[in-house]
N, C-alpha and C. Protein backbone atom coordinates (compact mmCIF):
# COMPACT_ATOMS: atom_id res chain seq x y z
N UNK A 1 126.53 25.47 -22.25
CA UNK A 1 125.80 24.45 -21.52
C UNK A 1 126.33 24.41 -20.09
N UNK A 2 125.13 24.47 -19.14
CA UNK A 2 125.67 24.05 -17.64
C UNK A 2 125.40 22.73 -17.28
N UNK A 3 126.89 22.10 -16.22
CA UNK A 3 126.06 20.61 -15.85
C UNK A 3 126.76 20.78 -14.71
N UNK A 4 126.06 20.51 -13.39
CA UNK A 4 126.44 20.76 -12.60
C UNK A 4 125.64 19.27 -11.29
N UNK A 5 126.68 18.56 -10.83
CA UNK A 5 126.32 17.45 -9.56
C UNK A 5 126.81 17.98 -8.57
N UNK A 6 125.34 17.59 -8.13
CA UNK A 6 125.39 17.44 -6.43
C UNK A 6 126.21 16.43 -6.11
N UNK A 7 127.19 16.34 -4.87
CA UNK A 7 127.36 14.36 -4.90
C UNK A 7 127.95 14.52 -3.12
N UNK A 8 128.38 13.29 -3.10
CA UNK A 8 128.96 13.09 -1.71
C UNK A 8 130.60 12.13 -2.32
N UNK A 9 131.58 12.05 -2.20
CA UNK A 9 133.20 11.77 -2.39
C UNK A 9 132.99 9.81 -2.53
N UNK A 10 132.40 9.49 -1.39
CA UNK A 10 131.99 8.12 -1.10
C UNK A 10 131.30 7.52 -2.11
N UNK A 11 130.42 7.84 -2.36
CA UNK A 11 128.87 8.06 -3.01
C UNK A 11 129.07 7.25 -4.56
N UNK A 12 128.80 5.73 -4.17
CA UNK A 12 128.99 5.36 -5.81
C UNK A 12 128.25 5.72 -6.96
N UNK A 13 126.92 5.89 -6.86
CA UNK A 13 126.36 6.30 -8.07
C UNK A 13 126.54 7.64 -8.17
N UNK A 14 127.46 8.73 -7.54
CA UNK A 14 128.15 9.80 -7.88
C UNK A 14 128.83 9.51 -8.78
N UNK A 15 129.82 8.69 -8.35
CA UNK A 15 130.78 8.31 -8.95
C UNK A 15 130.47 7.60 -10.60
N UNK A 16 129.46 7.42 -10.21
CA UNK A 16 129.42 6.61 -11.67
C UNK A 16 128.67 7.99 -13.06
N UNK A 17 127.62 8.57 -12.46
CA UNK A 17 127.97 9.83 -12.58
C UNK A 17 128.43 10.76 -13.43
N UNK A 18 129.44 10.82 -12.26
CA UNK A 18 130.55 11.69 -12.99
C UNK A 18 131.58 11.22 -14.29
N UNK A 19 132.06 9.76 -14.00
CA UNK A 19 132.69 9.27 -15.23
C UNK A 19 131.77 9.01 -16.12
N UNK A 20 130.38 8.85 -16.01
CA UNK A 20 130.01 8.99 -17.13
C UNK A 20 129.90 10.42 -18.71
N UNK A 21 129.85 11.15 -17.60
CA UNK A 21 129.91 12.79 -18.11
C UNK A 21 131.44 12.90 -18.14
N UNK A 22 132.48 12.47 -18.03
CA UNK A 22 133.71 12.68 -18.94
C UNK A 22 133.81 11.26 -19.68
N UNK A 23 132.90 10.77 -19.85
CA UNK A 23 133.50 10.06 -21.00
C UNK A 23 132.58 10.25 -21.93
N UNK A 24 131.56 11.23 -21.90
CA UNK A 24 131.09 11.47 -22.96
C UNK A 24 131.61 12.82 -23.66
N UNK A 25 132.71 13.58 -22.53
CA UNK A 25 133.65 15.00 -23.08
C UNK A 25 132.34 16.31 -21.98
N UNK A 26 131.61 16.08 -21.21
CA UNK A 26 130.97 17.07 -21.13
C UNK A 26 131.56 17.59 -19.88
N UNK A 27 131.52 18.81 -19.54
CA UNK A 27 132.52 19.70 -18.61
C UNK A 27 131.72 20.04 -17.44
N UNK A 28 131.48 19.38 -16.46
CA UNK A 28 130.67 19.95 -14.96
C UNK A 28 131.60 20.60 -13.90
N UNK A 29 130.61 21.17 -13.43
CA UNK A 29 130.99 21.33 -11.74
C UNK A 29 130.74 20.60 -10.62
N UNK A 30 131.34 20.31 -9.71
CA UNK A 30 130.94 19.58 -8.47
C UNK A 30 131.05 20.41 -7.30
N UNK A 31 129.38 19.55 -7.21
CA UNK A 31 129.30 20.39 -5.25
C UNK A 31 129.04 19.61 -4.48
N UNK A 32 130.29 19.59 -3.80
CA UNK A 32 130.28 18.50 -2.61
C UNK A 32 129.33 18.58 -1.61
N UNK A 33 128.41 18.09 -1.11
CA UNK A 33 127.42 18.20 -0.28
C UNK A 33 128.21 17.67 1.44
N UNK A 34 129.46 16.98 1.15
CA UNK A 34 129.87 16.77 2.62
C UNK A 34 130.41 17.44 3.08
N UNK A 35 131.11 18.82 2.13
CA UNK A 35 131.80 19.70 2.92
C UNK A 35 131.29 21.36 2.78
N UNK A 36 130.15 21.55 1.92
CA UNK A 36 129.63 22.39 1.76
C UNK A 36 127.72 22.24 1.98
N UNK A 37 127.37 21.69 3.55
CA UNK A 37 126.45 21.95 3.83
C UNK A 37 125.00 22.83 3.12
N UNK A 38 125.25 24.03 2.50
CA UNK A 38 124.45 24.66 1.53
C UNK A 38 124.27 24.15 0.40
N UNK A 39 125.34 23.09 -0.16
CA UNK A 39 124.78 22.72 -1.45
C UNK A 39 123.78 21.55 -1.12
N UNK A 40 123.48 20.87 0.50
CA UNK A 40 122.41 19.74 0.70
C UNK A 40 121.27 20.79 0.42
N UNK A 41 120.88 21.62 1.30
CA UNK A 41 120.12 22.41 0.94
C UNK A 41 119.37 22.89 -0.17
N UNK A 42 120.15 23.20 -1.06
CA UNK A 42 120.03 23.50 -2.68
C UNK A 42 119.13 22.51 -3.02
N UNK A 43 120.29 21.25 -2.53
CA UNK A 43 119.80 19.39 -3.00
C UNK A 43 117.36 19.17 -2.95
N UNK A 44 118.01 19.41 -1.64
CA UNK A 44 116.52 19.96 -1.04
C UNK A 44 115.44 20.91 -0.93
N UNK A 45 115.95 22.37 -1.69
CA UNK A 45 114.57 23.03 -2.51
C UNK A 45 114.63 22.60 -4.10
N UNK A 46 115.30 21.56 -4.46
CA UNK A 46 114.68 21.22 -5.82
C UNK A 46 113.84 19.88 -5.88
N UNK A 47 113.67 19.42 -4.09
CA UNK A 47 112.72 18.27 -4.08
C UNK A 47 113.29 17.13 -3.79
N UNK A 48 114.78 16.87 -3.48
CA UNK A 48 115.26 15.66 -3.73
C UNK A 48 115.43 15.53 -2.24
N UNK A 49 116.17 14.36 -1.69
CA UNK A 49 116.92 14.17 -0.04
C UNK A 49 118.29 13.42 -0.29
N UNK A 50 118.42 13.14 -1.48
CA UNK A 50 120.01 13.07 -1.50
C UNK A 50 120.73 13.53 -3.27
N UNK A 51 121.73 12.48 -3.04
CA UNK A 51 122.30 12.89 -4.07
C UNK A 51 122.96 11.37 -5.16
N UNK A 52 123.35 11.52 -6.23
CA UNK A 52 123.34 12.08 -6.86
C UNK A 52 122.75 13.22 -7.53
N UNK A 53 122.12 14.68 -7.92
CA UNK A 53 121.08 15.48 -8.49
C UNK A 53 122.55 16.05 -9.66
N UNK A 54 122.12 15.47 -10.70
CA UNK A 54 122.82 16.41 -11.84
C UNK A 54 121.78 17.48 -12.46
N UNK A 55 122.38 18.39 -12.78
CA UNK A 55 121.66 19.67 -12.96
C UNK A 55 121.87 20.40 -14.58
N UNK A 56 121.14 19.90 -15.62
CA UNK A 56 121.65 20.31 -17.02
C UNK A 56 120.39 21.28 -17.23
N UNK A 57 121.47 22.39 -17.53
CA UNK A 57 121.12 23.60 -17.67
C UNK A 57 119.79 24.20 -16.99
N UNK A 58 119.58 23.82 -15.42
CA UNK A 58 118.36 23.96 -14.96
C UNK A 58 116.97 22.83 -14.72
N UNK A 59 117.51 21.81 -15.49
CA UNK A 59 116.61 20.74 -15.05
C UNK A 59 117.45 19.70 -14.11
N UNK A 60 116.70 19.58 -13.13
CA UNK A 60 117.07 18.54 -12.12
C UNK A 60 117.08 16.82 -12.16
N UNK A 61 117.94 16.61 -12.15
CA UNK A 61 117.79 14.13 -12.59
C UNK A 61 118.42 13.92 -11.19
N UNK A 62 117.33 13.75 -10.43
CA UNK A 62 117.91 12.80 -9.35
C UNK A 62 118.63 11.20 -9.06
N UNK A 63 119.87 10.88 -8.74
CA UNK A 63 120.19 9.73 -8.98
C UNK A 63 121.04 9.24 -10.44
N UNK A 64 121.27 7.97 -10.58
CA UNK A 64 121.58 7.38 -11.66
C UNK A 64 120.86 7.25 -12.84
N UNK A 65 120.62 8.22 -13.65
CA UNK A 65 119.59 8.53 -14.54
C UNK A 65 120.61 8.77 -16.14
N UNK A 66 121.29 8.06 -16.56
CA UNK A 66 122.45 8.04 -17.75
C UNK A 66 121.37 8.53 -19.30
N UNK A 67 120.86 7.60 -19.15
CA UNK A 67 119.17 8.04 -20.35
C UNK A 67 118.89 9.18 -20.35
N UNK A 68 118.62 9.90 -19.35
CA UNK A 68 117.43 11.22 -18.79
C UNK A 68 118.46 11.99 -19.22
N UNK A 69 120.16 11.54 -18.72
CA UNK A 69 121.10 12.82 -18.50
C UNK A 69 121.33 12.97 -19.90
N UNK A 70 121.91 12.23 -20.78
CA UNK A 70 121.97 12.16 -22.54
C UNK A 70 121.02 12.82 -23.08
N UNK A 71 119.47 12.65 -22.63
CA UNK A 71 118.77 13.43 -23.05
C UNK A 71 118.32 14.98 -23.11
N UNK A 72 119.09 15.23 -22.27
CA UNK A 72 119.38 16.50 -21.69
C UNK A 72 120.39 17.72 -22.30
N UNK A 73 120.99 16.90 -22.14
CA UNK A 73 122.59 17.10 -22.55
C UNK A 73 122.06 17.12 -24.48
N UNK A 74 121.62 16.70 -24.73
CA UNK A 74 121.02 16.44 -26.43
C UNK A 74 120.43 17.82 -26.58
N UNK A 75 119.39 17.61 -26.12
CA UNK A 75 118.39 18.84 -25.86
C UNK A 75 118.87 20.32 -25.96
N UNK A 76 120.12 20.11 -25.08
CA UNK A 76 120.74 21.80 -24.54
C UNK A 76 121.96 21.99 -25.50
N UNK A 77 122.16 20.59 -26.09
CA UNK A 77 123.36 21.10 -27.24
C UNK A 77 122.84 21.28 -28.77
N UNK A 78 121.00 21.19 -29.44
CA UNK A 78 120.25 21.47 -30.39
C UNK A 78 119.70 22.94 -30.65
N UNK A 79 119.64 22.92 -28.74
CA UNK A 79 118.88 24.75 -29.06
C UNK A 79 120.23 25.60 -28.98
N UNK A 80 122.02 25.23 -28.69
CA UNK A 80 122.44 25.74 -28.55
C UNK A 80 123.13 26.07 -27.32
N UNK A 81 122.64 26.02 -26.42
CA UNK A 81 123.11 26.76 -25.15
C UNK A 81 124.12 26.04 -24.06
């Protein structure tokens, strides 16, 4: 399984976020959008203009979306991947 946030360091609903995805045990990557300019970009050919964007396994949840992200995260751990 991939999970991967966009975020900014400041950025509370990053933050909230991210502890939510370790306290459910799930293992992401972070791409800082304040110090790596290309990952705003990224942010922005998948449609969004900021961030939070968590990214499970290819589908995009813009924002504070805890429901959408569980559901996801469900989804990609049934078929396996």
């Amino acid at each position: 399984m991939s999970v991967v946030i966009y975020c900014r360091p400041h950025c509370i609903e990053c933050n909230i976020v991210k502890r939510f995805l370790r306290d459910h045990g799930v293992d992401y990557e972070v791409k800082d959008c304040s110090t790596h300019p290309e990952y705003l970009e990224e942010v922005k050919e998948m449609g969004f203009l900021g961030v939070p964007v968590t990214v499970v396994n290819g589908t995009p949840i813009q924002g504070l979306q805890p429901d959408r992200i569980k559901k996801e995260l469900a989804s990609a751990a049934e078929s396996g991947e």
